[in-house]
N, C-alpha and C. Protein backbone atom coordinates (compact mmCIF):
# COMPACT_ATOMS: atom_id res chain seq x y z
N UNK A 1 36.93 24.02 -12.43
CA UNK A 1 36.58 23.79 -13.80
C UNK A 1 36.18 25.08 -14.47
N UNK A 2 36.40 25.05 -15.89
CA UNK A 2 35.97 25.88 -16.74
C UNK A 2 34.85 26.12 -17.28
N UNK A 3 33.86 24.86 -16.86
CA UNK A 3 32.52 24.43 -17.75
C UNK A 3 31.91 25.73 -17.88
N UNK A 4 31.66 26.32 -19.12
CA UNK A 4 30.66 27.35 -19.33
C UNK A 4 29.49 26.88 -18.82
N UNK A 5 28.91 27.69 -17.52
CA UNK A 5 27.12 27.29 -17.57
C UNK A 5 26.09 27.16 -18.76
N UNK A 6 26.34 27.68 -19.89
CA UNK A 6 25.34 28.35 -20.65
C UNK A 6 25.17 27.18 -21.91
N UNK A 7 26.63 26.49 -21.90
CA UNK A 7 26.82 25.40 -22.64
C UNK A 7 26.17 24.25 -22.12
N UNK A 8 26.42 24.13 -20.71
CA UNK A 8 25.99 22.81 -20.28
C UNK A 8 24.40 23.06 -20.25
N UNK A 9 23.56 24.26 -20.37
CA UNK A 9 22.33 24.44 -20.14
C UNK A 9 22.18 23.99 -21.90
N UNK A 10 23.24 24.45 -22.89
CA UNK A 10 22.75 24.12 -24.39
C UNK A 10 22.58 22.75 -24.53
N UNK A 11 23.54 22.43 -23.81
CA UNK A 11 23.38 20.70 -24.22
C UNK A 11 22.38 20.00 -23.97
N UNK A 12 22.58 19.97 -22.19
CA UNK A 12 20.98 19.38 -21.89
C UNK A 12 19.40 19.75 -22.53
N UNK A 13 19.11 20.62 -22.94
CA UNK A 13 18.59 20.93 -23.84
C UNK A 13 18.73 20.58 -25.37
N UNK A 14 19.43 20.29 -25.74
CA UNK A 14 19.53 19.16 -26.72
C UNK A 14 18.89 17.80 -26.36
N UNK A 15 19.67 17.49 -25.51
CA UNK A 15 19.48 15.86 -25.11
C UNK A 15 17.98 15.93 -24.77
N UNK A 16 17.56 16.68 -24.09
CA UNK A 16 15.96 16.98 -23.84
C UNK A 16 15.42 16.50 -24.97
N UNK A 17 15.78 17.38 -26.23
CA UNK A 17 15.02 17.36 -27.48
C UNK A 17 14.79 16.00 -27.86
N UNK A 18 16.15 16.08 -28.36
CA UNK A 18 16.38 14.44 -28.92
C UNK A 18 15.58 13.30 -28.23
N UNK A 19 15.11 13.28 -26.69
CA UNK A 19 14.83 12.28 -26.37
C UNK A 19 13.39 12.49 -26.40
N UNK A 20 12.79 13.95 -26.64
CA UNK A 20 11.84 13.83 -26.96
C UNK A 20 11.47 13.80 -28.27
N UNK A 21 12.06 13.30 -29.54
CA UNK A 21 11.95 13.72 -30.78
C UNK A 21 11.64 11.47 -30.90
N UNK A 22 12.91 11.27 -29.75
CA UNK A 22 12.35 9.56 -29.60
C UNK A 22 11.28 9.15 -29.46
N UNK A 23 10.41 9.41 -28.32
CA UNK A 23 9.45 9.16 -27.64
C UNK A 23 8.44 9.47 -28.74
N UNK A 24 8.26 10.35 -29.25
CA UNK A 24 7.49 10.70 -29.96
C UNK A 24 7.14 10.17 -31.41
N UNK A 25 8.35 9.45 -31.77
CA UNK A 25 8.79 8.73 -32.87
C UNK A 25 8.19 7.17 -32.85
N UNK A 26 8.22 7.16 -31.46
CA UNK A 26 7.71 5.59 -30.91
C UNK A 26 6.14 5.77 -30.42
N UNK A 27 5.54 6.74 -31.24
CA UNK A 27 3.82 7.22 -30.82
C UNK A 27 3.88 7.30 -29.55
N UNK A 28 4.50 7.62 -28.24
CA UNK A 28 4.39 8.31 -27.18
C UNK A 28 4.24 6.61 -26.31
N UNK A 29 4.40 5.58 -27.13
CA UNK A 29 3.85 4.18 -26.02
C UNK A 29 5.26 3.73 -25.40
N UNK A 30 4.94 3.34 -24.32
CA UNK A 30 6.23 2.84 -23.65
C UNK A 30 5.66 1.45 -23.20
N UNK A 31 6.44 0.66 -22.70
CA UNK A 31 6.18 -0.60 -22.15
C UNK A 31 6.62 -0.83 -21.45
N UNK A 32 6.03 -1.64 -20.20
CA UNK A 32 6.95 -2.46 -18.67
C UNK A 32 6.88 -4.00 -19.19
N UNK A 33 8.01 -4.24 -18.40
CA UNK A 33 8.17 -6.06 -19.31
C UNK A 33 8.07 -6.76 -17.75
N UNK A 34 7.26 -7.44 -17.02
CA UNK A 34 7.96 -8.00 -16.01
C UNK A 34 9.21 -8.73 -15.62
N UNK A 35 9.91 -9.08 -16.74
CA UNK A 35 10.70 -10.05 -16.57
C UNK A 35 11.33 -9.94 -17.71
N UNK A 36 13.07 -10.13 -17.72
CA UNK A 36 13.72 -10.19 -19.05
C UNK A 36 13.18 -11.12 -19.78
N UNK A 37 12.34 -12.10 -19.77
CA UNK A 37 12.73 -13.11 -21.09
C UNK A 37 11.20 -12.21 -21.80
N UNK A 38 10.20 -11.86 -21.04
CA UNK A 38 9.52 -10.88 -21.83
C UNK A 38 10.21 -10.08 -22.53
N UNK A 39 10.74 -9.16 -22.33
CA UNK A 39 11.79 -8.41 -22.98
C UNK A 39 12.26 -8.84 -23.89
N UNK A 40 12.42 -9.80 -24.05
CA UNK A 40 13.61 -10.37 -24.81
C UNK A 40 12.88 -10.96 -26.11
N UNK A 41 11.60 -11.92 -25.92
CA UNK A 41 10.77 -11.88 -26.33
C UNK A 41 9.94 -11.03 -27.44
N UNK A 42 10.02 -9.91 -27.27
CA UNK A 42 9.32 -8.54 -27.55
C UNK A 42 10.64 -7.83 -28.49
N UNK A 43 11.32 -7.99 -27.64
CA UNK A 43 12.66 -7.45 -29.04
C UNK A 43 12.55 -8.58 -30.29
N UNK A 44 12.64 -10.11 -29.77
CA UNK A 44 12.58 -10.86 -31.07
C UNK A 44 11.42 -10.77 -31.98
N UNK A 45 10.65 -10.21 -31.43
CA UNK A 45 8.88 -10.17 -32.67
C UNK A 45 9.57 -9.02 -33.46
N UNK A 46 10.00 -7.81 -33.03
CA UNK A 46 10.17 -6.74 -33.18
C UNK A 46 11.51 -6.41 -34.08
N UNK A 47 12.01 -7.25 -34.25
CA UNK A 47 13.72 -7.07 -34.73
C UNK A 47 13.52 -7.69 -35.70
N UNK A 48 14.13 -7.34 -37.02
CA UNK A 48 14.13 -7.92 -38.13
C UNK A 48 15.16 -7.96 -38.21
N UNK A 49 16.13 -9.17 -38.56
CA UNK A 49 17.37 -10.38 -38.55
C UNK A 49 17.90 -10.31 -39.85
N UNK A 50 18.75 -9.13 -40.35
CA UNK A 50 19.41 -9.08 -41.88
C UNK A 50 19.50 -10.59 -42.48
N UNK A 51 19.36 -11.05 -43.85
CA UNK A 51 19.42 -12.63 -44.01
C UNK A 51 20.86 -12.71 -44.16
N UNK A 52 21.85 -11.92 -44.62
CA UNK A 52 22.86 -12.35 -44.18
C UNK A 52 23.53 -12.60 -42.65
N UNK A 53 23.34 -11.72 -41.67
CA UNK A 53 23.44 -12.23 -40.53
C UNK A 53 22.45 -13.75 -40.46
N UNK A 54 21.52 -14.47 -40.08
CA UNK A 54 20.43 -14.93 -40.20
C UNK A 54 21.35 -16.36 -40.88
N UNK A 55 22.20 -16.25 -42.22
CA UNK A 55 23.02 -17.42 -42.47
C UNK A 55 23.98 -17.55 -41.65
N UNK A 56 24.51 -16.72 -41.37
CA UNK A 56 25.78 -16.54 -40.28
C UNK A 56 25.35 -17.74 -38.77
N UNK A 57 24.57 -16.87 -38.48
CA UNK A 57 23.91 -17.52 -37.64
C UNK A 57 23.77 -18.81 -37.31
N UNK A 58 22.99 -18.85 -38.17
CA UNK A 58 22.53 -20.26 -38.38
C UNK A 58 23.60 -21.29 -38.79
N UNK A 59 25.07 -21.18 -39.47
CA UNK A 59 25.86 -21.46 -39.72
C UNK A 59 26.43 -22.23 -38.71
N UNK A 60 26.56 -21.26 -37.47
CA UNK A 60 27.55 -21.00 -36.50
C UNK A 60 26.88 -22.38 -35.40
N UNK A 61 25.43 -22.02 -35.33
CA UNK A 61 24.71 -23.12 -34.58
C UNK A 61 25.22 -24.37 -34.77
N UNK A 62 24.76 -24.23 -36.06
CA UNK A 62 25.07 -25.98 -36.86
C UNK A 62 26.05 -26.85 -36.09
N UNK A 63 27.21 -26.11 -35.99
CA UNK A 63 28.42 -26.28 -35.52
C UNK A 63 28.88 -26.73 -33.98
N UNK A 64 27.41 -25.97 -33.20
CA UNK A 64 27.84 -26.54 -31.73
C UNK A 64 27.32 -28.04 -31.72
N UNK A 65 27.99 -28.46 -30.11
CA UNK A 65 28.03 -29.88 -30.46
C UNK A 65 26.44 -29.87 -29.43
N UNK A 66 25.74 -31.26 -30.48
CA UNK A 66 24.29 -31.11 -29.84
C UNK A 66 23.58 -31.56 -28.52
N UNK A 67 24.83 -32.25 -27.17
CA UNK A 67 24.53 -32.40 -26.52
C UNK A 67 26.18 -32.72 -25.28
N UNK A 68 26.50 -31.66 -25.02
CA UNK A 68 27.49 -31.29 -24.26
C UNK A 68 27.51 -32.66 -22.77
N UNK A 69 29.00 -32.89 -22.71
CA UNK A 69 29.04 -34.05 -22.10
C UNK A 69 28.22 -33.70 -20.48
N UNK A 70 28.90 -32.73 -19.93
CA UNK A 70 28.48 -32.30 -18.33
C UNK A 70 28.48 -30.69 -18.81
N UNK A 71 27.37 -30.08 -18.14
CA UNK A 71 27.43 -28.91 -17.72
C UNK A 71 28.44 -28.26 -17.04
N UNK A 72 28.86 -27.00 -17.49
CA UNK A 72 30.52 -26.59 -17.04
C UNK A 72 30.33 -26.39 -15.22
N UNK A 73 29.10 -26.35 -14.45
CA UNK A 73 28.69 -26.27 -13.13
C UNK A 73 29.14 -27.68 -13.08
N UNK A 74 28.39 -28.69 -13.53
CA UNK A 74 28.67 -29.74 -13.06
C UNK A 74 30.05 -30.28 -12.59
N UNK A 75 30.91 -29.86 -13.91
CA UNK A 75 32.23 -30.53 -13.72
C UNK A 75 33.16 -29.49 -12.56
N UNK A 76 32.61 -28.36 -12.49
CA UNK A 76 33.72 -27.73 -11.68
C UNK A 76 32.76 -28.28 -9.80
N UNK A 77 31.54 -28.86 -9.95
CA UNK A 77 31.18 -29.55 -8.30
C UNK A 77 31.17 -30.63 -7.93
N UNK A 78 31.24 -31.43 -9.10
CA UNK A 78 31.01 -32.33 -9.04
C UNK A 78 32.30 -33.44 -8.19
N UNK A 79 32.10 -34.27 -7.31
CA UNK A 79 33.49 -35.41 -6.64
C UNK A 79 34.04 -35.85 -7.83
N UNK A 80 35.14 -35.56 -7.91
CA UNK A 80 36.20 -36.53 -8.39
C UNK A 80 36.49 -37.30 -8.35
């Protein structure tokens, strides 16, 4: 390879920055979630839902059917 050393030292040094320009942006707090639905949880308090997406959405729900005959597990174990 050709990789200039001096470049790949510029870059990472960028990316350094940048990720510290993040961290820092987010007051230096980080968080452990035990478990995705915490996570998940914590993004939904945290996320604000454009109202046009938000109709979309909600649109789209409307639409599923409100109580599915068998679970798609079921039918692919279930005896025939």
């Amino acid at each position: 390879m050709n990789d200039d050393p001096r470049k790949l030292r510029h870059t990472q040094k960028e990316e350094t920055a940048s990720e510290l320009d993040h961290v820092q942006k987010l007051g230096g707090e980080t968080k452990e979630f035990s478990s995705v639905d915490e996570l998940l949880q914590h993004d939904a308090k945290e996320v604000v839902v454009p109202p046009a997406i938000a109709v979309k959405l909600n649109e789209s729900i409307s639409t599923l059917p409100k109580s599915p005959e068998k679970p798609w597990w079921k039918k692919i174990f279930s005896a025939q």
